[in-house]
Protein backbone atom coordinates (compact mmCIF):
# COMPACT_ATOMS: atom_id res chain seq x y z
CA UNK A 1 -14.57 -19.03 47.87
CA UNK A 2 -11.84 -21.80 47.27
CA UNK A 3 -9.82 -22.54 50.29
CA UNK A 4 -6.55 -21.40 50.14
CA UNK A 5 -3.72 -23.69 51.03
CA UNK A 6 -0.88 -23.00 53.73
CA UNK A 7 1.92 -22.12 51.19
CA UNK A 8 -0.46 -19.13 49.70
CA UNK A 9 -1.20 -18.24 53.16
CA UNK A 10 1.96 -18.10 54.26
CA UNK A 11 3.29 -15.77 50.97
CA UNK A 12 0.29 -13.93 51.56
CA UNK A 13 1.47 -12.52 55.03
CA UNK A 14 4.35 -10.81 53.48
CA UNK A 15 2.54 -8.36 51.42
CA UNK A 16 0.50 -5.46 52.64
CA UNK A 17 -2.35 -5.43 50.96
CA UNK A 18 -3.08 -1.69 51.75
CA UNK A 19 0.74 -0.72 50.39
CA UNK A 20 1.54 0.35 46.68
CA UNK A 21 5.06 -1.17 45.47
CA UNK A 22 7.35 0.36 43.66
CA UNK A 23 8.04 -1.61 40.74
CA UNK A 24 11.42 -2.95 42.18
CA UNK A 25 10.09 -4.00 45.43
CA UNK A 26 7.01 -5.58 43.90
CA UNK A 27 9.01 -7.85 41.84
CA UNK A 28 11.38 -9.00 44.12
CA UNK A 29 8.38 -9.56 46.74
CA UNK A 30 6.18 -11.38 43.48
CA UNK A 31 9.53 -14.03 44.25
CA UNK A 32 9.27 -14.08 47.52
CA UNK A 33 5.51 -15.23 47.64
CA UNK A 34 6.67 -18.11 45.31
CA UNK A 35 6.47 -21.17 47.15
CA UNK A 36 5.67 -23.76 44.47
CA UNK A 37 7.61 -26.20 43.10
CA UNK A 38 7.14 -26.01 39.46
CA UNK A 39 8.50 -22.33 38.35
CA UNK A 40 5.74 -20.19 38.59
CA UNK A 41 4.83 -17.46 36.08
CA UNK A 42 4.39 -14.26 36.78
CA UNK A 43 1.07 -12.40 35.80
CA UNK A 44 0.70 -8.52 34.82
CA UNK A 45 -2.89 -7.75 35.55
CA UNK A 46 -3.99 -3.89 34.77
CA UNK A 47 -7.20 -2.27 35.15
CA UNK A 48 -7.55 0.50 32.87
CA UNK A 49 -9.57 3.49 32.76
CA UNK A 50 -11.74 3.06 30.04
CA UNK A 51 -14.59 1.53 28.84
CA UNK A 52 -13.94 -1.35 26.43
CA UNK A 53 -18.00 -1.59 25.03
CA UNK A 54 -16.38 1.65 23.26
CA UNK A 55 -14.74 0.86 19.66
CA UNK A 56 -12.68 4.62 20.80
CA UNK A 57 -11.78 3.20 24.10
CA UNK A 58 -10.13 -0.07 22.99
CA UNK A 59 -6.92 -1.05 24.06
CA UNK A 60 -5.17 -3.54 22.24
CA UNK A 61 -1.61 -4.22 20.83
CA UNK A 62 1.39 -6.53 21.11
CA UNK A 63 5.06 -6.07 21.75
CA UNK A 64 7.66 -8.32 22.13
CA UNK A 65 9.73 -9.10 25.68
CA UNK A 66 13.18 -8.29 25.79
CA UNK A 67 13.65 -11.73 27.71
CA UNK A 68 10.12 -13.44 26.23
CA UNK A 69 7.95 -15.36 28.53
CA UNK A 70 9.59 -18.43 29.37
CA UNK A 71 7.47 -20.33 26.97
CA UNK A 72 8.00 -21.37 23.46
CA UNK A 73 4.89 -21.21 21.42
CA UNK A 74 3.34 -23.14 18.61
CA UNK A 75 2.46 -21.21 15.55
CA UNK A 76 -0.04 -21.72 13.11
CA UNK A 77 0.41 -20.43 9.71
CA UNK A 78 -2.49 -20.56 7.25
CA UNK A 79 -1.08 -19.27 4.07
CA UNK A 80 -0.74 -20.73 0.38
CA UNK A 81 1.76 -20.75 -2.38
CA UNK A 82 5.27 -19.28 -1.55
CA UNK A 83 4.36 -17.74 1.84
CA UNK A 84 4.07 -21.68 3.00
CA UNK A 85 7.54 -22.38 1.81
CA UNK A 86 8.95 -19.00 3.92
CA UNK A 87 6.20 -20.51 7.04
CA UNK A 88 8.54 -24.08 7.22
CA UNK A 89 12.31 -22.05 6.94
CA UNK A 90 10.87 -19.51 9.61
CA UNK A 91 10.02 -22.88 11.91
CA UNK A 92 6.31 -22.59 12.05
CA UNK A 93 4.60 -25.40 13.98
CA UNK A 94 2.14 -26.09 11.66
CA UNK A 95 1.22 -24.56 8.19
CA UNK A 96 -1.39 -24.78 5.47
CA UNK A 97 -4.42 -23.38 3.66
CA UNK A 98 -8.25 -24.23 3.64
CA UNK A 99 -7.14 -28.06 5.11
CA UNK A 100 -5.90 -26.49 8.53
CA UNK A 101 -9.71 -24.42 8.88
CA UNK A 102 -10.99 -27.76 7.49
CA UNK A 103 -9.09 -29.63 10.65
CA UNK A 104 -9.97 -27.51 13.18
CA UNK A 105 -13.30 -27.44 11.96
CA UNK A 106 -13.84 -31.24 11.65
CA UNK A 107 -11.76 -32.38 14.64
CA UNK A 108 -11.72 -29.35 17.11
CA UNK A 109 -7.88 -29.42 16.56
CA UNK A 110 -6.09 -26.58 18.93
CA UNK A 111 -2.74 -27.53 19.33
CA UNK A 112 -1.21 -23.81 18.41
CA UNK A 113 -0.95 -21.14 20.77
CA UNK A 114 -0.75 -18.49 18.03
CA UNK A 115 -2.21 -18.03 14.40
CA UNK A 116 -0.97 -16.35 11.70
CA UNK A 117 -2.41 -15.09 8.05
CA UNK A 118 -1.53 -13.63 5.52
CA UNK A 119 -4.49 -11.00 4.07
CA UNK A 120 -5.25 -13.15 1.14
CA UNK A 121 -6.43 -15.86 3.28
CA UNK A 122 -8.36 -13.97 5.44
CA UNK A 123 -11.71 -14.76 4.10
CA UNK A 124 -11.03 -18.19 4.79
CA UNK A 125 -10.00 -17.53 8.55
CA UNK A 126 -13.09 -15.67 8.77
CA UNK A 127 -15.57 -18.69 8.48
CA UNK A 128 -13.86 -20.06 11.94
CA UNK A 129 -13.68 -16.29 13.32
CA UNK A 130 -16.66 -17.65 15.88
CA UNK A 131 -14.68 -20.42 17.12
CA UNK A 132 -10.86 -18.62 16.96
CA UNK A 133 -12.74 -15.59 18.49
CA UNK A 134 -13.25 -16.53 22.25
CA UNK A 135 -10.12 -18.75 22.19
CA UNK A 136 -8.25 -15.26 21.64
CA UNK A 137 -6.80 -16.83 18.33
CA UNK A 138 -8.36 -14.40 15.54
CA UNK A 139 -5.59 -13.12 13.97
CA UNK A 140 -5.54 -8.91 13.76
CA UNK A 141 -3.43 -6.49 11.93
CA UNK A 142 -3.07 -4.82 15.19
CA UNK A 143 -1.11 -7.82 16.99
CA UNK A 144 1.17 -8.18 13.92
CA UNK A 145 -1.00 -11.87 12.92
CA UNK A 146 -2.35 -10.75 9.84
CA UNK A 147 0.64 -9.93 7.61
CA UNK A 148 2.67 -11.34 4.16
CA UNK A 149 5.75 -10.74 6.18
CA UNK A 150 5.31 -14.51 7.61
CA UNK A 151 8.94 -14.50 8.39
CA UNK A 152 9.25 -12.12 10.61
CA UNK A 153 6.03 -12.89 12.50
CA UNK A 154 7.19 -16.06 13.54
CA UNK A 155 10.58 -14.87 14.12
CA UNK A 156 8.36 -12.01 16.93
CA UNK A 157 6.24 -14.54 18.28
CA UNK A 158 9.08 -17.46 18.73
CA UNK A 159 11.24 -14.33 20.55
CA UNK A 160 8.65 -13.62 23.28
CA UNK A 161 6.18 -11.34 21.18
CA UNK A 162 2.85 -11.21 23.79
CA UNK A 163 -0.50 -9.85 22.47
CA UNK A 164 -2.20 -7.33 25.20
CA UNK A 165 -6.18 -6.44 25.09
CA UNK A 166 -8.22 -5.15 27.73
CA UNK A 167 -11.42 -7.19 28.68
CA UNK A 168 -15.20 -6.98 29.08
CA UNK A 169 -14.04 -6.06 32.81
CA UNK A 170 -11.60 -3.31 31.30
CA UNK A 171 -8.58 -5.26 32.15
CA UNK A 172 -5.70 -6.32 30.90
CA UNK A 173 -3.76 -9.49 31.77
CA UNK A 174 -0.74 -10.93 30.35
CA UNK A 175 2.57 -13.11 31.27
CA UNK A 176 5.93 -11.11 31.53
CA UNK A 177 8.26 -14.20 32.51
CA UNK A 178 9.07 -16.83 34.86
CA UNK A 179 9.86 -16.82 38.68
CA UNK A 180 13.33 -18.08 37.62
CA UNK A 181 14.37 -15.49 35.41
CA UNK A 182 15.41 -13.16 38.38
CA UNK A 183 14.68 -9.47 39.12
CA UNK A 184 16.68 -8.11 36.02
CA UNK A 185 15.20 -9.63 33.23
CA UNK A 186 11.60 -8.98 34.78
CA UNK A 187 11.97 -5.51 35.40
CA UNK A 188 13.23 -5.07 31.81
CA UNK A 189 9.91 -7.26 30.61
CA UNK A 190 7.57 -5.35 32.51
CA UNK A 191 8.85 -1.78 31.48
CA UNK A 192 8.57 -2.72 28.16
CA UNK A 193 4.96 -3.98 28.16
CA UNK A 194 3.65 -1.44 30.81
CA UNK A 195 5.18 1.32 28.35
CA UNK A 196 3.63 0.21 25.61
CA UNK A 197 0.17 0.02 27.60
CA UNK A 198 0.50 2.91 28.47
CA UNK A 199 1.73 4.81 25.14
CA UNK A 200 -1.75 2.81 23.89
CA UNK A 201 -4.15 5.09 26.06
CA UNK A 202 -7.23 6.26 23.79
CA UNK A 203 -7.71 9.67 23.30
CA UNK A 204 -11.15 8.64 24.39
CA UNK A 205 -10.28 7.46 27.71
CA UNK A 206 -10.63 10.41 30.79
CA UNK A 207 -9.66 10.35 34.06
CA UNK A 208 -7.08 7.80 36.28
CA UNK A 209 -5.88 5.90 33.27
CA UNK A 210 -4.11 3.15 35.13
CA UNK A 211 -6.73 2.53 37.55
CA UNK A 212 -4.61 -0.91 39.48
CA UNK A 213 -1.39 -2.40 38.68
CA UNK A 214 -0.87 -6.32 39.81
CA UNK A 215 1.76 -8.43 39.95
CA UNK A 216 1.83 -11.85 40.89
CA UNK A 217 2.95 -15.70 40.57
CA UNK A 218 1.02 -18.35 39.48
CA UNK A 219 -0.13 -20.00 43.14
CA UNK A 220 0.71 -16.44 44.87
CA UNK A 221 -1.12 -13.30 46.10
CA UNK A 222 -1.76 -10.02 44.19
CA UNK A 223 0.71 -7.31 44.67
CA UNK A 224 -0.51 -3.85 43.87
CA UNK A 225 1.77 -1.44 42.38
CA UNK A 226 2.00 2.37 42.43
CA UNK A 227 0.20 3.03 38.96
CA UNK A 228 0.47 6.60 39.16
CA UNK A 229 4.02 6.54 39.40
CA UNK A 230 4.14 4.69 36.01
CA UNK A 231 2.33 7.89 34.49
CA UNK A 232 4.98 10.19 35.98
């Protein structure tokens, strides 16, 4: 196990680990235990009920942050004709057709945080689908990345638009701000991603749906939060 140092250890004696927060205390104690000097990000981490080797028992969706993350990402738009003309006036990062796969492919290029295609391209995606894959790149209809409205994708993603997919481990993590934003803005943040989690439940999945709910910062501990309450 790493060694921890003194300012984790030191956050870490604030929070019972045997307690379940309420949202509201959780977030302003997820501030409390940040004692880094860069501003920290803080981390929804849920473990969900289900079992993701299941195609029925998938969870997996995106939705955008009323406040985004904090973090202005670079999109990657592989598209032809027209839709590469909308790509530029909706201030994509990068754009392009078979030469961007041909790039990546050649020079192991991966300076995007998010890809977008339209469906007429997909077949050319595809033959990088092993490499995009892992990298959580792929583009999906389901997170909104494989669509002609180009536009409006960007426009999503550039606003704070984060995908959410549970894991091999059944859990889901994903960013709802920064540290600095203040308790408002991530309380709004995390109701709208933990409602949308939770509207995403498989009809497939049985028993304790949200089985832990944990917030933290980037260098701090794990704060658990009343799940069931969420459910109420």
């Amino acid at each position: 196990m790493a060694k921890r140092g003194k300012n984790y250890k030191d956050s870490l004696k604030l929070v019972d680990r045997q307690h379940l927060y309420d949202v509201v205390d959780a977030i302003e104690l997820v501030q409390k235990t940040a004692k880094a000097k860069f501003d920290e990000t803080v981390e929804l981490a849920v473990r969900l009920g289900v079992d993701s080797r299941h195609a029925d028992q998938q969870v997996r969706g995106a939705v955008v942050l009323p406040h985004g993350t904090g973090r202005t990402k670079r999109v990657l738009v592989v598209a032809k004709g027209d839709k590469l003309v909308e790509a530029e006036n909706a201030g994509a990062d990068f754009f392009g057709g078979d030469e961007m796969i041909e790039k990546i492919q050649k020079e192991n290029w991966f300076d995007f945080d998010v890809v977008i295609a339209t469906p007429d391209m997909m077949g050319v995606v595809g033959k990088i689908g092993r490499v995009l894959g892992p990298k959580g790149l792929m583009p999906n209809p389901k997170s909104g990345t494989v669509t002609f409205d180009v536009a409006k994708a960007i426009e999503e993603i550039k606003a704070g638009k984060v995908e959410y997919r549970v894991d091999k481990a059944n859990i889901i993590n994903v960013p709802i701000g920064k540290v600095s934003f203040g308790s408002e803005k991530l309380r709004d943040n995390f109701r709208v991603l933990i409602e949308a989690i939770i509207k995403a439940k498989p009809a497939a999945a049985k028993g304790k749906y949200l089985r832990s709910v944990t917030l933290s910062s980037t260098m701090g501990p794990g704060i658990k939060i009343n799940g069931q309450k969420l459910m109420d």
